[in-house]
C-alpha atoms as a PDB file:
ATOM      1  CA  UNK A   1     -25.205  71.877  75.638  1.00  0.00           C
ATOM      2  CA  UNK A   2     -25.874  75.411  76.490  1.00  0.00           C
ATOM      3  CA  UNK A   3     -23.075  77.735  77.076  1.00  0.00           C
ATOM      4  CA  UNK A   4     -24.758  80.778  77.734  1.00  0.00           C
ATOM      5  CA  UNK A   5     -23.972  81.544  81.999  1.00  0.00           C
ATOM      6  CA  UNK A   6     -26.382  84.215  82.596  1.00  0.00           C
ATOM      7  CA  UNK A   7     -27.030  83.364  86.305  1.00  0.00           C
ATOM      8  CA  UNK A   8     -25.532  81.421  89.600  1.00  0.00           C
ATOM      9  CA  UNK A   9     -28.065  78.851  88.841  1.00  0.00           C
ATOM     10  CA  UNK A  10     -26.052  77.968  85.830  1.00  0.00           C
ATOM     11  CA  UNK A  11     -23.012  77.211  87.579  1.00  0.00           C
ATOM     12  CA  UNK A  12     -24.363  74.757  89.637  1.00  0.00           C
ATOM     13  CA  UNK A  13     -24.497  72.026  86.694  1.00  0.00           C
ATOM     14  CA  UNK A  14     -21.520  69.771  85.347  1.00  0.00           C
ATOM     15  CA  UNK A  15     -20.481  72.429  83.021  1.00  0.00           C
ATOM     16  CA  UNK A  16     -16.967  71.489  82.557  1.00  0.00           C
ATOM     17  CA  UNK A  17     -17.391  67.809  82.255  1.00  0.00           C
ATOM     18  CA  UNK A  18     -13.962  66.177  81.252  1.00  0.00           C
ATOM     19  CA  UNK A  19     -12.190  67.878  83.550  1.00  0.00           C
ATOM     20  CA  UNK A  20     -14.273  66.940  86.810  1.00  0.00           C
ATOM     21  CA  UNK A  21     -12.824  67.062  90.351  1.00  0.00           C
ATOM     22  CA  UNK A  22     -13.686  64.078  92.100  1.00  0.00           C
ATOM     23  CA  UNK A  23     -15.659  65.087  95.091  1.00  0.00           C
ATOM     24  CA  UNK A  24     -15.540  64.036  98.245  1.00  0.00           C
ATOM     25  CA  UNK A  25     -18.773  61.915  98.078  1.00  0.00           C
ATOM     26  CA  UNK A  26     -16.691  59.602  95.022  1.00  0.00           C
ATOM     27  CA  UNK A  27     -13.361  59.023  97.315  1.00  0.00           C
ATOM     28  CA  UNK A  28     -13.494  56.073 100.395  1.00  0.00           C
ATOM     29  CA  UNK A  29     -13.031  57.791 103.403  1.00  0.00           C
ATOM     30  CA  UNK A  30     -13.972  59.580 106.132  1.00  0.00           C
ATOM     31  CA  UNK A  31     -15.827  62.667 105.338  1.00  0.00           C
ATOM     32  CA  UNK A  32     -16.285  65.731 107.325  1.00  0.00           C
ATOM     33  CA  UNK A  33     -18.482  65.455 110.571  1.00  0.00           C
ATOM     34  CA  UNK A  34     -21.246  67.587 110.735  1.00  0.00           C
ATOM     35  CA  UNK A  35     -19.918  69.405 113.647  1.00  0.00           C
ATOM     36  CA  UNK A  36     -17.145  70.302 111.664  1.00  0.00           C
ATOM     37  CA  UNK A  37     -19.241  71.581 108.966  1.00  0.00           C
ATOM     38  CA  UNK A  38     -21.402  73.302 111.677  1.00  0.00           C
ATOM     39  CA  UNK A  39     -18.715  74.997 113.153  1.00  0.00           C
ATOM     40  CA  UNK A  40     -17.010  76.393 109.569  1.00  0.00           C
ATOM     41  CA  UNK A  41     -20.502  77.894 109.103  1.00  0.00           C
ATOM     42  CA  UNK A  42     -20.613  79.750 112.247  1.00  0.00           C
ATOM     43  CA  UNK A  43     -17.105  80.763 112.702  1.00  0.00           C
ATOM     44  CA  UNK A  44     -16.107  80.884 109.346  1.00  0.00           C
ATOM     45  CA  UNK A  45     -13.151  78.220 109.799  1.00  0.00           C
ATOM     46  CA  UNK A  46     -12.374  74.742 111.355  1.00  0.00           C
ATOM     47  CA  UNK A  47      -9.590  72.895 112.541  1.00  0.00           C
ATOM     48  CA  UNK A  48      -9.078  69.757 111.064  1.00  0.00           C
ATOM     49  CA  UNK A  49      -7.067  67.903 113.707  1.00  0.00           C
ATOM     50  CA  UNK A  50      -4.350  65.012 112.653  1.00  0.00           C
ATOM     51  CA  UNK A  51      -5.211  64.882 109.318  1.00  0.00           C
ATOM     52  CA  UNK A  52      -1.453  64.912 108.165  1.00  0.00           C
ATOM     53  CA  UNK A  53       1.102  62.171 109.173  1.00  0.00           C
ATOM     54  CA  UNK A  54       4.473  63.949 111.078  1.00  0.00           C
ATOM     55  CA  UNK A  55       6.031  62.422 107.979  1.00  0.00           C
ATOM     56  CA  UNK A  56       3.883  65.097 105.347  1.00  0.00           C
ATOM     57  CA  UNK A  57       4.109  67.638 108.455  1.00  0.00           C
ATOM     58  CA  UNK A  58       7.902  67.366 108.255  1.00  0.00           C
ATOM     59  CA  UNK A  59       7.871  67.390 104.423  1.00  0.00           C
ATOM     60  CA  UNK A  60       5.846  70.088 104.126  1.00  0.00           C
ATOM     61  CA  UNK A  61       8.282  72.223 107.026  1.00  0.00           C
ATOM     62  CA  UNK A  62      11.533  71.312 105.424  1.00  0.00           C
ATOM     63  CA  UNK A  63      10.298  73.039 101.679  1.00  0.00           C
ATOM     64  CA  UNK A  64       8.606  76.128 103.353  1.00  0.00           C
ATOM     65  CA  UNK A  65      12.446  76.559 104.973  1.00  0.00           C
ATOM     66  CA  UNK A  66      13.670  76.359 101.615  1.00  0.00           C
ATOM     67  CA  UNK A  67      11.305  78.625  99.604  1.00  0.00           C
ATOM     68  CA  UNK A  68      11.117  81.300 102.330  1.00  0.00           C
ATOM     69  CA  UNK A  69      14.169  83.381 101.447  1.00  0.00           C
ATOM     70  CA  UNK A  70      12.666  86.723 101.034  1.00  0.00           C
ATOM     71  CA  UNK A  71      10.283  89.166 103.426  1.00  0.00           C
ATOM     72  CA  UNK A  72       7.229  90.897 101.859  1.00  0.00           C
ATOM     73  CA  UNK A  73       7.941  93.725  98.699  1.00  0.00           C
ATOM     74  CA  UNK A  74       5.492  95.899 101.018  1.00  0.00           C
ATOM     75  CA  UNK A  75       4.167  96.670 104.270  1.00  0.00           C
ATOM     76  CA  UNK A  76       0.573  95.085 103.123  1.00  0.00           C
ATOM     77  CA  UNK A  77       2.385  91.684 102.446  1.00  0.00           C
ATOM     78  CA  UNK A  78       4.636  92.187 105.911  1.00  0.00           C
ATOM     79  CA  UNK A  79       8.064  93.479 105.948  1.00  0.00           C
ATOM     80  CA  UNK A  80       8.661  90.902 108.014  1.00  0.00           C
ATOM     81  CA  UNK A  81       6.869  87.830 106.628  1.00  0.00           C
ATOM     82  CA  UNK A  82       7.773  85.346 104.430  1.00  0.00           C
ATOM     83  CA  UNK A  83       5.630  84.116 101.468  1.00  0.00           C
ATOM     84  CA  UNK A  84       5.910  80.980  98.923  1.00  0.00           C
ATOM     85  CA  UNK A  85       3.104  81.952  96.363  1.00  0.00           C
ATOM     86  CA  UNK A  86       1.952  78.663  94.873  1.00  0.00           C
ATOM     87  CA  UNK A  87       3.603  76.235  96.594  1.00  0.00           C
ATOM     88  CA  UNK A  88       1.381  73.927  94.533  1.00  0.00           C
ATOM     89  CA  UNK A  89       3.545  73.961  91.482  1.00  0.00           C
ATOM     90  CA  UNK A  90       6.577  73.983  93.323  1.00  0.00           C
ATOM     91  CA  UNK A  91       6.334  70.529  95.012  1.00  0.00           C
ATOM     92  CA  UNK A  92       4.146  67.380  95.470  1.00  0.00           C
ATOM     93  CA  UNK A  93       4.336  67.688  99.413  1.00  0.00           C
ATOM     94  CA  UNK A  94       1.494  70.173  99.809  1.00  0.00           C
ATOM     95  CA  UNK A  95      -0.928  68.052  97.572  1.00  0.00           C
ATOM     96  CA  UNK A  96      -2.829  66.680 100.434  1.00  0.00           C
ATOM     97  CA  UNK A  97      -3.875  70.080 101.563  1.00  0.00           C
ATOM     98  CA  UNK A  98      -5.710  70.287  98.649  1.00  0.00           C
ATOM     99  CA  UNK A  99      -6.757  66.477  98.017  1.00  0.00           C
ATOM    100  CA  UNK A 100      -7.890  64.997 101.539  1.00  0.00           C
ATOM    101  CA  UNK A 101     -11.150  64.052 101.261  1.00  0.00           C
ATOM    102  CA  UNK A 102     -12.307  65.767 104.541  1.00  0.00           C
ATOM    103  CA  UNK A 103     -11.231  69.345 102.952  1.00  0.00           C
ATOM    104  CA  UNK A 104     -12.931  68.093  99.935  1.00  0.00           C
ATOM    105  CA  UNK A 105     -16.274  67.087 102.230  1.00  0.00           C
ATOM    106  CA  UNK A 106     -16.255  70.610 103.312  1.00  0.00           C
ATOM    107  CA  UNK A 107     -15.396  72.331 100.136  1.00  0.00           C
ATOM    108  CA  UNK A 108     -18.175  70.397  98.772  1.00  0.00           C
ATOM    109  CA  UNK A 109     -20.752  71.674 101.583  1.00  0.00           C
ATOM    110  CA  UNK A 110     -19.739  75.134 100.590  1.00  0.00           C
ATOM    111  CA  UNK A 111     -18.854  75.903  97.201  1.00  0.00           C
ATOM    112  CA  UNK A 112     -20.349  75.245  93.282  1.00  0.00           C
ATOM    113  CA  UNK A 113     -19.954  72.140  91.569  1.00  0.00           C
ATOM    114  CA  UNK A 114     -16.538  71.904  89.601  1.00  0.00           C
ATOM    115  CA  UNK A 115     -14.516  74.082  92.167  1.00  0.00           C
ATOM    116  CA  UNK A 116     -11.032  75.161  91.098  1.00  0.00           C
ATOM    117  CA  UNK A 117      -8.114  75.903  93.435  1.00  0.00           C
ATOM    118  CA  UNK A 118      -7.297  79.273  92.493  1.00  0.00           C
ATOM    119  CA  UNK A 119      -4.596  80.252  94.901  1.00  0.00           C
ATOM    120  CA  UNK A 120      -2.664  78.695  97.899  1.00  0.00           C
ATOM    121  CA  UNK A 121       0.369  79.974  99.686  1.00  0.00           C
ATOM    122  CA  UNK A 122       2.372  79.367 102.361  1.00  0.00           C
ATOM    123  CA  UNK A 123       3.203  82.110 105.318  1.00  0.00           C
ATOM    124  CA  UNK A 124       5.503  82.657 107.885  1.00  0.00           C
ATOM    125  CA  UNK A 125       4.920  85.722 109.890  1.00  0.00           C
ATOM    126  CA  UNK A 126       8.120  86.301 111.948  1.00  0.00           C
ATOM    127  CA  UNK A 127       8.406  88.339 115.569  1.00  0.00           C
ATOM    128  CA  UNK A 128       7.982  92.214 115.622  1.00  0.00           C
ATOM    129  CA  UNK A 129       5.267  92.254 112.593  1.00  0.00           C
ATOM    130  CA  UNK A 130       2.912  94.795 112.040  1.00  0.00           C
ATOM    131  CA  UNK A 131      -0.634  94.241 111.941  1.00  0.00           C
ATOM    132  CA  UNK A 132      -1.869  93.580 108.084  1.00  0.00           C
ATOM    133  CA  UNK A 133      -5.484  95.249 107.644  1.00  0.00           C
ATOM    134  CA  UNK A 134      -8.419  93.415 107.531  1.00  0.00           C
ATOM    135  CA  UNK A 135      -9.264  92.448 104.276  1.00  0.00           C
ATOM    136  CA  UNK A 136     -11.209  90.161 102.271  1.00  0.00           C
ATOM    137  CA  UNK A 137      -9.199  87.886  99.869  1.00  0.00           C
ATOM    138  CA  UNK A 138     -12.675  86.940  98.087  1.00  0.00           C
ATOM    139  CA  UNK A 139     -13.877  90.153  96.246  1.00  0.00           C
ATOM    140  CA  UNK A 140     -13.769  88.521  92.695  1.00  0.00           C
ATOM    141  CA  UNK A 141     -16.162  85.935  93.801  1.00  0.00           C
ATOM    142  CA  UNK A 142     -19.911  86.477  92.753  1.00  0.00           C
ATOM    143  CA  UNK A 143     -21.624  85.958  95.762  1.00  0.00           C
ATOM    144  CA  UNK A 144     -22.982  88.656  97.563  1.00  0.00           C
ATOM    145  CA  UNK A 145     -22.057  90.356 101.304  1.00  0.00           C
ATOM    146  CA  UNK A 146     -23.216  88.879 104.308  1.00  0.00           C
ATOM    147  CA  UNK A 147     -23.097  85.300 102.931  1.00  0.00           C
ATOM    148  CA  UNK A 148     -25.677  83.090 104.234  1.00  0.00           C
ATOM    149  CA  UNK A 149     -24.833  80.172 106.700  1.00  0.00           C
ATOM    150  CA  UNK A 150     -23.883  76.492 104.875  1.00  0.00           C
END
């Protein structure tokens, strides 16, 4: 197999193999609607409604309470906001953020083959915050300013 990645063409084949995500496409159930995937293209999000039981909703409450103890180091993370950085290796409760298979549907629609999860948090901006700047948190990606529609 050739290893040399020389260009984004590369990256669309099965280079990691073994360690293969299932996508979407491979799990029984609903995917995304294409208005859904319409609407992340042109606004840049969606909202996936009552996709989570009250029982994960209440789960996933109860261990944000627990790991937000601290406010931001700085005024870029929010002097008065709470973090959890990787909540992910913390506790099985946020695991279908990452793993229902209408987030998958629309991960699919928009990123590479063999997507990782690089980074998740949890946030809890309190009353009396300042404004955080607009930023990007996508820089290290290799795909280019404006991005084209899905």
């Amino acid at each position: 197999m050739d290893t040399n990645i020389s260009h984004m063409e590369a990256l669309r084949k099965d280079l990691a193999r073994r360690y293969r995500q299932p996508s979407a496409e491979s799990i029984d159930s609903t995917p995304p609607t294409q208005v859904e995937v319409d609407h992340l293209a042109e606004h840049g999000y969606v909202i996936l409604r009552d996709i989570l039981s009250q029982e994960q909703l209440t789960a996933i409450r109860l261990d944000c309470e627990q790991g937000f103890k601290d406010t931001g180091r700085n005024s870029f993370e929010g002097l008065k906001t709470n973090r959890l950085y990787n909540p992910l290796s913390k506790t099985r409760v946020f695991d279908p953020l990452v793993t229902h298979p209408r987030i998958l549907g629309l991960l699919d629609k928009l990123l590479l083959p063999n997507y990782l999860l690089s980074q998740a948090q949890a946030i809890n901006i309190l009353p009396d915050e300042v404004a955080q700047l607009l930023h990007y948190d996508n820089a290290f990606y290799p795909v280019a300013r404006p991005r084209e529609a899905l």
